[in-house]
PDB file of N, CA and C in Angstrom:
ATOM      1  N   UNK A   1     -14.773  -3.130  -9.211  1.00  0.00           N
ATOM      2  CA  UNK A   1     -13.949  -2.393  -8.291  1.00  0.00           C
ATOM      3  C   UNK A   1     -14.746  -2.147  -7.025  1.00  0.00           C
ATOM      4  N   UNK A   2     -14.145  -2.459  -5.813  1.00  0.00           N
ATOM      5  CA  UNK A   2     -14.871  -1.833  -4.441  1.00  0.00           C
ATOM      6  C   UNK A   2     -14.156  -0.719  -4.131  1.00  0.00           C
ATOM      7  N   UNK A   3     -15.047   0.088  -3.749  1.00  0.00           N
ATOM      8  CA  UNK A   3     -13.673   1.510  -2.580  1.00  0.00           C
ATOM      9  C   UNK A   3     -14.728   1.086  -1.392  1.00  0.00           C
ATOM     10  N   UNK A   4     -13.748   1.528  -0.826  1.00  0.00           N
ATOM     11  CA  UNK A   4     -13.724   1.319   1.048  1.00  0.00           C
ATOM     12  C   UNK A   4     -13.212   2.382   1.781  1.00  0.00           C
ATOM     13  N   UNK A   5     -13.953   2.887   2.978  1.00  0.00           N
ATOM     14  CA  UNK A   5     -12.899   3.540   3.863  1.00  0.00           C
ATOM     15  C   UNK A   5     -12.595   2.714   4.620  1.00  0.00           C
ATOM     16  N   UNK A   6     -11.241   3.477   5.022  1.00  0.00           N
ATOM     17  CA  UNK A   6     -10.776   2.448   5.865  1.00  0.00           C
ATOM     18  C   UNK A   6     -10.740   2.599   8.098  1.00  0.00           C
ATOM     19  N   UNK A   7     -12.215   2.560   7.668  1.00  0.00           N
ATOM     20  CA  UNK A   7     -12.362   2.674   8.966  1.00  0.00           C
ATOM     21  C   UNK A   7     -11.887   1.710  10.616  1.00  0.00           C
ATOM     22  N   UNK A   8     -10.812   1.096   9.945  1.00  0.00           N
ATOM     23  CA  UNK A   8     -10.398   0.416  11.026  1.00  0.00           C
ATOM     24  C   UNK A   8     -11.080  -0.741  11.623  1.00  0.00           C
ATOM     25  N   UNK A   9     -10.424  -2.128  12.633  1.00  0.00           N
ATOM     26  CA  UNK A   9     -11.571  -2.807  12.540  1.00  0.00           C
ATOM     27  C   UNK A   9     -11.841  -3.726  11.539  1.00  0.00           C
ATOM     28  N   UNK A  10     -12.781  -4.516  11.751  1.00  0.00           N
ATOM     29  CA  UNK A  10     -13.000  -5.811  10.774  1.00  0.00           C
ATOM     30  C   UNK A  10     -14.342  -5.399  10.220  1.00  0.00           C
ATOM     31  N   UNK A  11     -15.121  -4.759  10.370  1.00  0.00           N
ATOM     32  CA  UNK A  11     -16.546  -4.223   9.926  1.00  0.00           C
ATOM     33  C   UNK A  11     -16.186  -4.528   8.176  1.00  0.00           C
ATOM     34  N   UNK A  12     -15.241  -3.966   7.121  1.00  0.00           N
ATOM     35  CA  UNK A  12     -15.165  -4.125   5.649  1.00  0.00           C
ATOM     36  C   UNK A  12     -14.704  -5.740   5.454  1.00  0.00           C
ATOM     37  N   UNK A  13     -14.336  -6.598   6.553  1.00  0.00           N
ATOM     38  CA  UNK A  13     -13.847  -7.904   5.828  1.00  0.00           C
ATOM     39  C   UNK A  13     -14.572  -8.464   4.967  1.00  0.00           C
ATOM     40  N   UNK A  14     -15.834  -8.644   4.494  1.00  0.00           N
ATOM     41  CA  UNK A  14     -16.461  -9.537   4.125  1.00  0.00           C
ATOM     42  C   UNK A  14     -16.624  -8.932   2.635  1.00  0.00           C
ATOM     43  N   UNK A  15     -16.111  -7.546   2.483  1.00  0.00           N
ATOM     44  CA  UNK A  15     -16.902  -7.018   1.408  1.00  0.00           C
ATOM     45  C   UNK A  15     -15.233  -7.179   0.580  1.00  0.00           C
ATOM     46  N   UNK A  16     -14.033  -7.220   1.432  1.00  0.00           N
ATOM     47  CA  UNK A  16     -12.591  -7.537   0.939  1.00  0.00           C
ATOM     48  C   UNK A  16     -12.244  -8.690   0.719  1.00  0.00           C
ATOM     49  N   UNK A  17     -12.936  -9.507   1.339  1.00  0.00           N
ATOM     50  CA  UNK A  17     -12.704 -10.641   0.935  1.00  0.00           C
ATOM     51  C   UNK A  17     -13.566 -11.516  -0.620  1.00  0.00           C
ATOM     52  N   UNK A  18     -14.650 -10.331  -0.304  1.00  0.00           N
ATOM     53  CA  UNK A  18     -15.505 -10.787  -1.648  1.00  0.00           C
ATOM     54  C   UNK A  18     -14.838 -10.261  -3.002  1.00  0.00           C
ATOM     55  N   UNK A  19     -14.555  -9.084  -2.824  1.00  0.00           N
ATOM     56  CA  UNK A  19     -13.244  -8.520  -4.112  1.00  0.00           C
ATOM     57  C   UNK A  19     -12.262  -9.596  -4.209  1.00  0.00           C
ATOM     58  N   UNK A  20     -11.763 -10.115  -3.668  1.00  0.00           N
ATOM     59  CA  UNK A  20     -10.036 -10.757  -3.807  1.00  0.00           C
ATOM     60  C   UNK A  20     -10.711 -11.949  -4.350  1.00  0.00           C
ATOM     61  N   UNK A  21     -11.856 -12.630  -3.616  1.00  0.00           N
ATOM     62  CA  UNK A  21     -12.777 -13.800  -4.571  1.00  0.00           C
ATOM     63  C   UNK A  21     -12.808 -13.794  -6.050  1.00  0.00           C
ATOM     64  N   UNK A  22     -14.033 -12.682  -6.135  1.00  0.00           N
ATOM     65  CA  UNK A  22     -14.192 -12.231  -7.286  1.00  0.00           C
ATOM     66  C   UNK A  22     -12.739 -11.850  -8.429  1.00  0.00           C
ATOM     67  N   UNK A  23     -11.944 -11.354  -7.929  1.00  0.00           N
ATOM     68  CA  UNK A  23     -10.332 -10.710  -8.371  1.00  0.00           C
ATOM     69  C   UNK A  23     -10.329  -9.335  -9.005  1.00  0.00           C
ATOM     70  N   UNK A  24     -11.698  -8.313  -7.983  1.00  0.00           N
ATOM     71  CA  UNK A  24     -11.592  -7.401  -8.163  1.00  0.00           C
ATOM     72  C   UNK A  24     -10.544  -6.200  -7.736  1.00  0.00           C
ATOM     73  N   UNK A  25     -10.530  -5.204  -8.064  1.00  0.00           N
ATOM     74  CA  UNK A  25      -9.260  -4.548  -7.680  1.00  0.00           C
ATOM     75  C   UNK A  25      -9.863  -3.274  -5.975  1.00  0.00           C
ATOM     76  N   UNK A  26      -9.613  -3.434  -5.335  1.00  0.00           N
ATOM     77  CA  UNK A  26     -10.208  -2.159  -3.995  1.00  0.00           C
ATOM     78  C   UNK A  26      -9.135  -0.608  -3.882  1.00  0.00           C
ATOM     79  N   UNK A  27      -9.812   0.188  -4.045  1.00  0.00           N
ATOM     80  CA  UNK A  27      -9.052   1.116  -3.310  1.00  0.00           C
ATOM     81  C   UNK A  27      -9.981   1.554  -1.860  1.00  0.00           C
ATOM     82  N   UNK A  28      -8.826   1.350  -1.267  1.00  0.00           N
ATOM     83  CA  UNK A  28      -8.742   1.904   0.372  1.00  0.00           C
ATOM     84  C   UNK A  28      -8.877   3.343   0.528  1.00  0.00           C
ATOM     85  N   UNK A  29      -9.832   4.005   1.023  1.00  0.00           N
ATOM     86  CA  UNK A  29      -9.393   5.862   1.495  1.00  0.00           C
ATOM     87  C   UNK A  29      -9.095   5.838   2.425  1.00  0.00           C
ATOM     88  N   UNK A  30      -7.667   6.600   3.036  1.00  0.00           N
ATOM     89  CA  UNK A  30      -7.585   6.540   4.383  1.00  0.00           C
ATOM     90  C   UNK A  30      -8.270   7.282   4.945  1.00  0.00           C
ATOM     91  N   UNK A  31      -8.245   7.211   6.522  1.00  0.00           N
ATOM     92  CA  UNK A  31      -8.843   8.374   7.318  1.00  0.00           C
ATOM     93  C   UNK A  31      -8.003   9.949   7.365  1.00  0.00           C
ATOM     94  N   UNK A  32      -8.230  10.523   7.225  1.00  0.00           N
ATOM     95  CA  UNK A  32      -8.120  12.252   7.843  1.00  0.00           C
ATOM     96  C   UNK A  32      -7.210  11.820   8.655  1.00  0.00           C
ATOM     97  N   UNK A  33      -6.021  12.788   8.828  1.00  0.00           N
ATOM     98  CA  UNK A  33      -5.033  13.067   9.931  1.00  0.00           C
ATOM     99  C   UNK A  33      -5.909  13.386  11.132  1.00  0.00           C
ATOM    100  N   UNK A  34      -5.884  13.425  12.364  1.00  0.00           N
ATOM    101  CA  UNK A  34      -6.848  13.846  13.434  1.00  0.00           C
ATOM    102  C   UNK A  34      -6.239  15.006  13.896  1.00  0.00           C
ATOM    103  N   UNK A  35      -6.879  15.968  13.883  1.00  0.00           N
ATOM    104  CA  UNK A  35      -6.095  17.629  14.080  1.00  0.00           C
ATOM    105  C   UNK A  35      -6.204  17.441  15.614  1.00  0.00           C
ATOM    106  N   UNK A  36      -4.874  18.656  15.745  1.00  0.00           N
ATOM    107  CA  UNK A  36      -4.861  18.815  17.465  1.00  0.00           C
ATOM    108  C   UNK A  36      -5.556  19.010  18.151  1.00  0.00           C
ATOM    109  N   UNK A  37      -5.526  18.665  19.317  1.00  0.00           N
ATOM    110  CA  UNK A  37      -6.644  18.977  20.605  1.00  0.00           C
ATOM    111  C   UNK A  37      -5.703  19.170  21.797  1.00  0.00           C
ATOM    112  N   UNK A  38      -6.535  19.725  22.414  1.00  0.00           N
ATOM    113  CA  UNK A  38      -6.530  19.945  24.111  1.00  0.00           C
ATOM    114  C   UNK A  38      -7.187  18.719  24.831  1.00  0.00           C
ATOM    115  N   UNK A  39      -6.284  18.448  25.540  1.00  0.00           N
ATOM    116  CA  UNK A  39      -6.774  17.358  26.607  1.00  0.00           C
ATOM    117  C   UNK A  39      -6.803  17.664  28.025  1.00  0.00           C
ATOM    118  N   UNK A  40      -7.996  17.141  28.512  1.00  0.00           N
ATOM    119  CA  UNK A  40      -8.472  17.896  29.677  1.00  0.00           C
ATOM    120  C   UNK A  40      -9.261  16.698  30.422  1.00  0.00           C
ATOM    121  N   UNK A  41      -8.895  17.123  32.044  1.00  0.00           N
ATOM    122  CA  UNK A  41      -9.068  15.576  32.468  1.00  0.00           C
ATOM    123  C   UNK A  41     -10.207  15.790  33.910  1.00  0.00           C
ATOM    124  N   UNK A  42     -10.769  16.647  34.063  1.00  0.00           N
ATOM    125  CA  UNK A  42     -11.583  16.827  35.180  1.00  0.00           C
ATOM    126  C   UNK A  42     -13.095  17.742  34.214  1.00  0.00           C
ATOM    127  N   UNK A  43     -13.892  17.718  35.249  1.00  0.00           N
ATOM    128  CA  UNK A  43     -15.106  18.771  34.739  1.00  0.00           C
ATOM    129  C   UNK A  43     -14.548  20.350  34.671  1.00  0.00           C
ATOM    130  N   UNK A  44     -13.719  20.626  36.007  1.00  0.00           N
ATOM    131  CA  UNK A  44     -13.108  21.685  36.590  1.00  0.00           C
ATOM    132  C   UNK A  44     -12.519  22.761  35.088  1.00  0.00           C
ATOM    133  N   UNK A  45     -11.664  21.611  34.319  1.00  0.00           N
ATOM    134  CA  UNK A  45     -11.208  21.963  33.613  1.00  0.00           C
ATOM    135  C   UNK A  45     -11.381  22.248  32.027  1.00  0.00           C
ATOM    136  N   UNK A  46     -12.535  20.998  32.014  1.00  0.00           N
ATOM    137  CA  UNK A  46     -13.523  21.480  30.766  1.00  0.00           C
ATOM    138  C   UNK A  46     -14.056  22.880  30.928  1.00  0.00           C
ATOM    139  N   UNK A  47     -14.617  23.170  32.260  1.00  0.00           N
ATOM    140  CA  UNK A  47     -15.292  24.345  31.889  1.00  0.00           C
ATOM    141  C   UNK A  47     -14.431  25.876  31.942  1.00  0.00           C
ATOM    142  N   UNK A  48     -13.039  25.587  32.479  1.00  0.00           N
ATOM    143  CA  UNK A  48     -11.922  26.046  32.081  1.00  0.00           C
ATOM    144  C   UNK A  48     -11.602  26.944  31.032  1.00  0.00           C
ATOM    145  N   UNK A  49     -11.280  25.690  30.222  1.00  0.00           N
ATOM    146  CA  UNK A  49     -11.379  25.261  28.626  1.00  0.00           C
ATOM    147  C   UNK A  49     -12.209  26.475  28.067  1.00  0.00           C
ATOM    148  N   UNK A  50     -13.693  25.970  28.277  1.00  0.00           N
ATOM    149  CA  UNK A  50     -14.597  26.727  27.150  1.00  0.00           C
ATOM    150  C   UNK A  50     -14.970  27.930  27.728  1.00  0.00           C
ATOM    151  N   UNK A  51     -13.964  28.668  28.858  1.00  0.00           N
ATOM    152  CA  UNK A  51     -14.408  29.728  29.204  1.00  0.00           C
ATOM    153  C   UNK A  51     -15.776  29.741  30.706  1.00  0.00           C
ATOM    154  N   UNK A  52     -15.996  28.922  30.788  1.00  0.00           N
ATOM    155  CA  UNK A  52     -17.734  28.985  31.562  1.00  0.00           C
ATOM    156  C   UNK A  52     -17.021  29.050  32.753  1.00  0.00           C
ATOM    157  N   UNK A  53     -18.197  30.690  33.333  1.00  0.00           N
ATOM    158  CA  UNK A  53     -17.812  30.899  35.184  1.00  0.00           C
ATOM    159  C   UNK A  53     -18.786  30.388  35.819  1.00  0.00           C
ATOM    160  N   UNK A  54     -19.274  29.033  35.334  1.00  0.00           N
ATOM    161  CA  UNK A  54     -20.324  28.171  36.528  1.00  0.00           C
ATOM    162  C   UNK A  54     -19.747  28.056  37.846  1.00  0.00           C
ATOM    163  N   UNK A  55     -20.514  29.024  39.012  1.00  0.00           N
ATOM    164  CA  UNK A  55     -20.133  27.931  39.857  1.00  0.00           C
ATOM    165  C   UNK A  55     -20.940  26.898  40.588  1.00  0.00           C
ATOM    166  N   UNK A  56     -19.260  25.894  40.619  1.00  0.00           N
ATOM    167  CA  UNK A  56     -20.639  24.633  41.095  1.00  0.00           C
ATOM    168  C   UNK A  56     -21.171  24.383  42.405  1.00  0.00           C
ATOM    169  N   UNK A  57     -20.881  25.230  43.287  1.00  0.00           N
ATOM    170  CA  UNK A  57     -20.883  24.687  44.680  1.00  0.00           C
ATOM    171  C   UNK A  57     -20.128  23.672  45.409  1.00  0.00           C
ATOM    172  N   UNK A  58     -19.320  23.589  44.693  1.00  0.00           N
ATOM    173  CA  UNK A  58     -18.453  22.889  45.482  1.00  0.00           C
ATOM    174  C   UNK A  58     -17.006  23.788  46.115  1.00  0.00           C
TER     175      UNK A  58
END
């Protein structure tokens, strides 16, 4: 038996293809749901974000 994550990508082919050779059986783990985030698109606003009263001089 192989387990694998399934990290996306071709990086596990060789080790899936060696199971299906062999006629071993694989289980796959998927990845984690990716929890919510904030998206933020300047520096301005990162430091926003985490609260910080840097100023930058600008």
């Amino acid at each position: 038996m192989v387990v694998s994550k399934n990290a996306g990508g071709s990086a596990a082919r060789a080790k899936l293809v060696a199971a299906r050779t062999l006629g071993l059986p694989v289980v796959m783990i998927a990845r984690p749901a990716m929890p919510a985030r904030r998206e933020v698109f300047s520096v301005a606003d990162v430091l926003r974000a985490l609260g910080h009263g840097a100023d930058l001089g600008v």
